[in-house]
Protein backbone atom coordinates (compact mmCIF):
# COMPACT_ATOMS: atom_id res chain seq x y z
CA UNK A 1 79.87 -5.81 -45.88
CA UNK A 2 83.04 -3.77 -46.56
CA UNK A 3 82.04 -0.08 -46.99
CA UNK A 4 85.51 1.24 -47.70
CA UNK A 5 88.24 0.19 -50.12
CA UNK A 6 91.89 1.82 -50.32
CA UNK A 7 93.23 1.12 -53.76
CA UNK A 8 96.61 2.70 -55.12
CA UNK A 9 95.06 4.82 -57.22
CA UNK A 10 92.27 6.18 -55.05
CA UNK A 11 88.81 5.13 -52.76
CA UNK A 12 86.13 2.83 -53.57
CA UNK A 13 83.17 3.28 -51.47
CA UNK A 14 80.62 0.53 -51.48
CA UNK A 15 76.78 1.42 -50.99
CA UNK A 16 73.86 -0.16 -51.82
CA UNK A 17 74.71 -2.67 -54.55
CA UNK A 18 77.07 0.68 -55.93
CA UNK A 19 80.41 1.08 -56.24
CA UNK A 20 81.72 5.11 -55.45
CA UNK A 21 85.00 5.41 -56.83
CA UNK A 22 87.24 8.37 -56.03
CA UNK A 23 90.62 8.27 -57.96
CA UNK A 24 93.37 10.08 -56.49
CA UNK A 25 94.83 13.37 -58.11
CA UNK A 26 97.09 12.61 -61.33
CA UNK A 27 96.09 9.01 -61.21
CA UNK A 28 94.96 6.81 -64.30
CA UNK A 29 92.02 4.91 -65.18
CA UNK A 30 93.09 2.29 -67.45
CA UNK A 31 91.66 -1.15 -68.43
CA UNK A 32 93.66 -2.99 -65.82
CA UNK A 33 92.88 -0.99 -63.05
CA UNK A 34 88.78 -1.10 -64.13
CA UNK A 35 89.11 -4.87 -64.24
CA UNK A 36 90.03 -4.77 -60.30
CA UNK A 37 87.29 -2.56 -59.81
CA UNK A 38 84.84 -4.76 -61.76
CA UNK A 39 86.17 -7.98 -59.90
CA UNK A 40 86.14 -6.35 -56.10
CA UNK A 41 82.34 -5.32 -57.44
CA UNK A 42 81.41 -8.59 -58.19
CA UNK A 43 82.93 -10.60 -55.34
CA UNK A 44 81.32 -7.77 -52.74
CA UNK A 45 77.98 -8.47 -54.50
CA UNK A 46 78.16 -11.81 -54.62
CA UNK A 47 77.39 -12.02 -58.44
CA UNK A 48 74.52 -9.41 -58.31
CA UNK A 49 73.84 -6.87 -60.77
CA UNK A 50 75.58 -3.49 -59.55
CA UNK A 51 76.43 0.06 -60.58
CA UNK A 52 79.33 2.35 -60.48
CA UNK A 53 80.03 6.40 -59.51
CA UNK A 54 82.84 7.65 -60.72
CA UNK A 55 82.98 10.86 -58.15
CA UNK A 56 85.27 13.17 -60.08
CA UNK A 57 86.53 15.31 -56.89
CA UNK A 58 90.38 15.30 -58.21
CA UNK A 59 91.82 15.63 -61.48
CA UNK A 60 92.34 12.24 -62.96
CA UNK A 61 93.20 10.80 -66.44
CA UNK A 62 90.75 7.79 -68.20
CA UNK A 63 91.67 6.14 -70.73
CA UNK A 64 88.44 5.39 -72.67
CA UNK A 65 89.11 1.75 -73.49
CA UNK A 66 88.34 1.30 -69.74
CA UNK A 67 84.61 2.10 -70.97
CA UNK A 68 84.07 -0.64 -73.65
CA UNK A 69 85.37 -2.86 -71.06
CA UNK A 70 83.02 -2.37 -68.35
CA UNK A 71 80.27 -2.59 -71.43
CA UNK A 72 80.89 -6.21 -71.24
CA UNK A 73 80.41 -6.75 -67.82
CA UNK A 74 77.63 -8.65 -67.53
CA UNK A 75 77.11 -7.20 -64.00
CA UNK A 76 77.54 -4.20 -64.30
CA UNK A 77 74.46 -2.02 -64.97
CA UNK A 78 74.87 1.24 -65.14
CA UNK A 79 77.23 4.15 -64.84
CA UNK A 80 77.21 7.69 -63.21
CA UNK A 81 80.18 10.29 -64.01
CA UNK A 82 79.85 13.02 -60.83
CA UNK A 83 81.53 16.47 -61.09
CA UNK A 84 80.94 19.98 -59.93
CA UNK A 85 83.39 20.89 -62.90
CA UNK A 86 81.49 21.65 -66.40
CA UNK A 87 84.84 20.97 -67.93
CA UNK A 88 85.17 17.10 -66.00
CA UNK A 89 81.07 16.74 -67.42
CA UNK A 90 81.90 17.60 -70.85
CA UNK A 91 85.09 15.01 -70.69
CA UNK A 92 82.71 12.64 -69.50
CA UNK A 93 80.43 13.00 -72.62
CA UNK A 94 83.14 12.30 -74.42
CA UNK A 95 84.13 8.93 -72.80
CA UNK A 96 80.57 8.24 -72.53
CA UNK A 97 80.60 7.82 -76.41
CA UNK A 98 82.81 4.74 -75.60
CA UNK A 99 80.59 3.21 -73.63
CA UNK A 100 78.95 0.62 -76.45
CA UNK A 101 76.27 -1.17 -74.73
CA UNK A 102 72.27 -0.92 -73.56
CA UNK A 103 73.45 -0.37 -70.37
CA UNK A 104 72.98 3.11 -68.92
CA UNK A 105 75.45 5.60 -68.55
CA UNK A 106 74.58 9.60 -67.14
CA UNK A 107 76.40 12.43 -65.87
CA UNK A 108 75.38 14.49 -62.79
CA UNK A 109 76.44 17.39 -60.93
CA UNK A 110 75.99 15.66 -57.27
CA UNK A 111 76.31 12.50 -55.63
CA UNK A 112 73.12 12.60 -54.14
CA UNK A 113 71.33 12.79 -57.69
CA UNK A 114 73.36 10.20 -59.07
CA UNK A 115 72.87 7.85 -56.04
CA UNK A 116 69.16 8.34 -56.64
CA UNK A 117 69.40 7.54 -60.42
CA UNK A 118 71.75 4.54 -59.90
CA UNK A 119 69.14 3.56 -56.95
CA UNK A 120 66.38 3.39 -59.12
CA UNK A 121 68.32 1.71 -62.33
CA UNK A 122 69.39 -0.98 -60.45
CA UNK A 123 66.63 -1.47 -58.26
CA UNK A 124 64.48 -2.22 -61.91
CA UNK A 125 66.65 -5.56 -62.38
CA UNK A 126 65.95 -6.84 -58.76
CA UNK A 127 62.21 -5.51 -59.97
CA UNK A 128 62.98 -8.32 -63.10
CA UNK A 129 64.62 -10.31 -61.83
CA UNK A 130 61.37 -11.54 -59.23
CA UNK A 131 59.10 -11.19 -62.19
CA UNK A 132 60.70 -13.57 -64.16
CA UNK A 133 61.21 -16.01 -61.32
């Protein structure tokens, strides 16, 4: 499996059904650019229900749109904004009101507790997915 992903606008990292995305400084999140994300997610899955990091270590722009998007993934499971930056968390919470769906969607200070959140989230639909089999 892949493990690292150069895009123009930044590094996706791929770990355990999760996709760690690191934009690069200045760059933009829009819808088009989420849409490759979302696709190079579901092909490196193979169609499996996944989750996504966005690991705020540069100063980016999002455009929120990208957020009702990714709500109709039918993949995609949860999300995880990461930032040492109060003022990065609190623009998350912002863009999180975007996000329109039952899926989940939580903001952390460290990678390590969102991995574990995102870990456990997704890990609950493989949990489902063998009960209902």
């Amino acid at each position: 499996m892949i493990d690292k992903i150069e895009l123009d606008c930044g590094v996706l990292r791929v770990q355990d059904r999760i996709l760690i995305n690191e934009m690069n400084e200045g760059a933009l999140l829009d819808v088009e650019t989420n849409r490759r994300i979302l696709k190079i997610g579901t092909e490196i899955f193979e169609n499996e229900v996944f989750g996504y990091i966005s690991h705020r270590v540069n100063s980016y722009a999002v455009n929120p749109m990208v957020y009702r998007d990714s709500a109709e993934h039918p993949l995609l499971k949860a999300i995880a904004v990461v930032s040492q930056s109060e003022m990065r968390r609190e623009n998350a919470r912002i863009e999180q009101q975007f996000y329109t769906n039952r899926n989940s969607f939580k903001i952390f200070s460290t990678l390590e507790e969102a991995m574990d959140w995102m870990k456990e989230v997704i890990g609950s639909y493989s949990k489902e997915k063998s009960f209902s089999e």
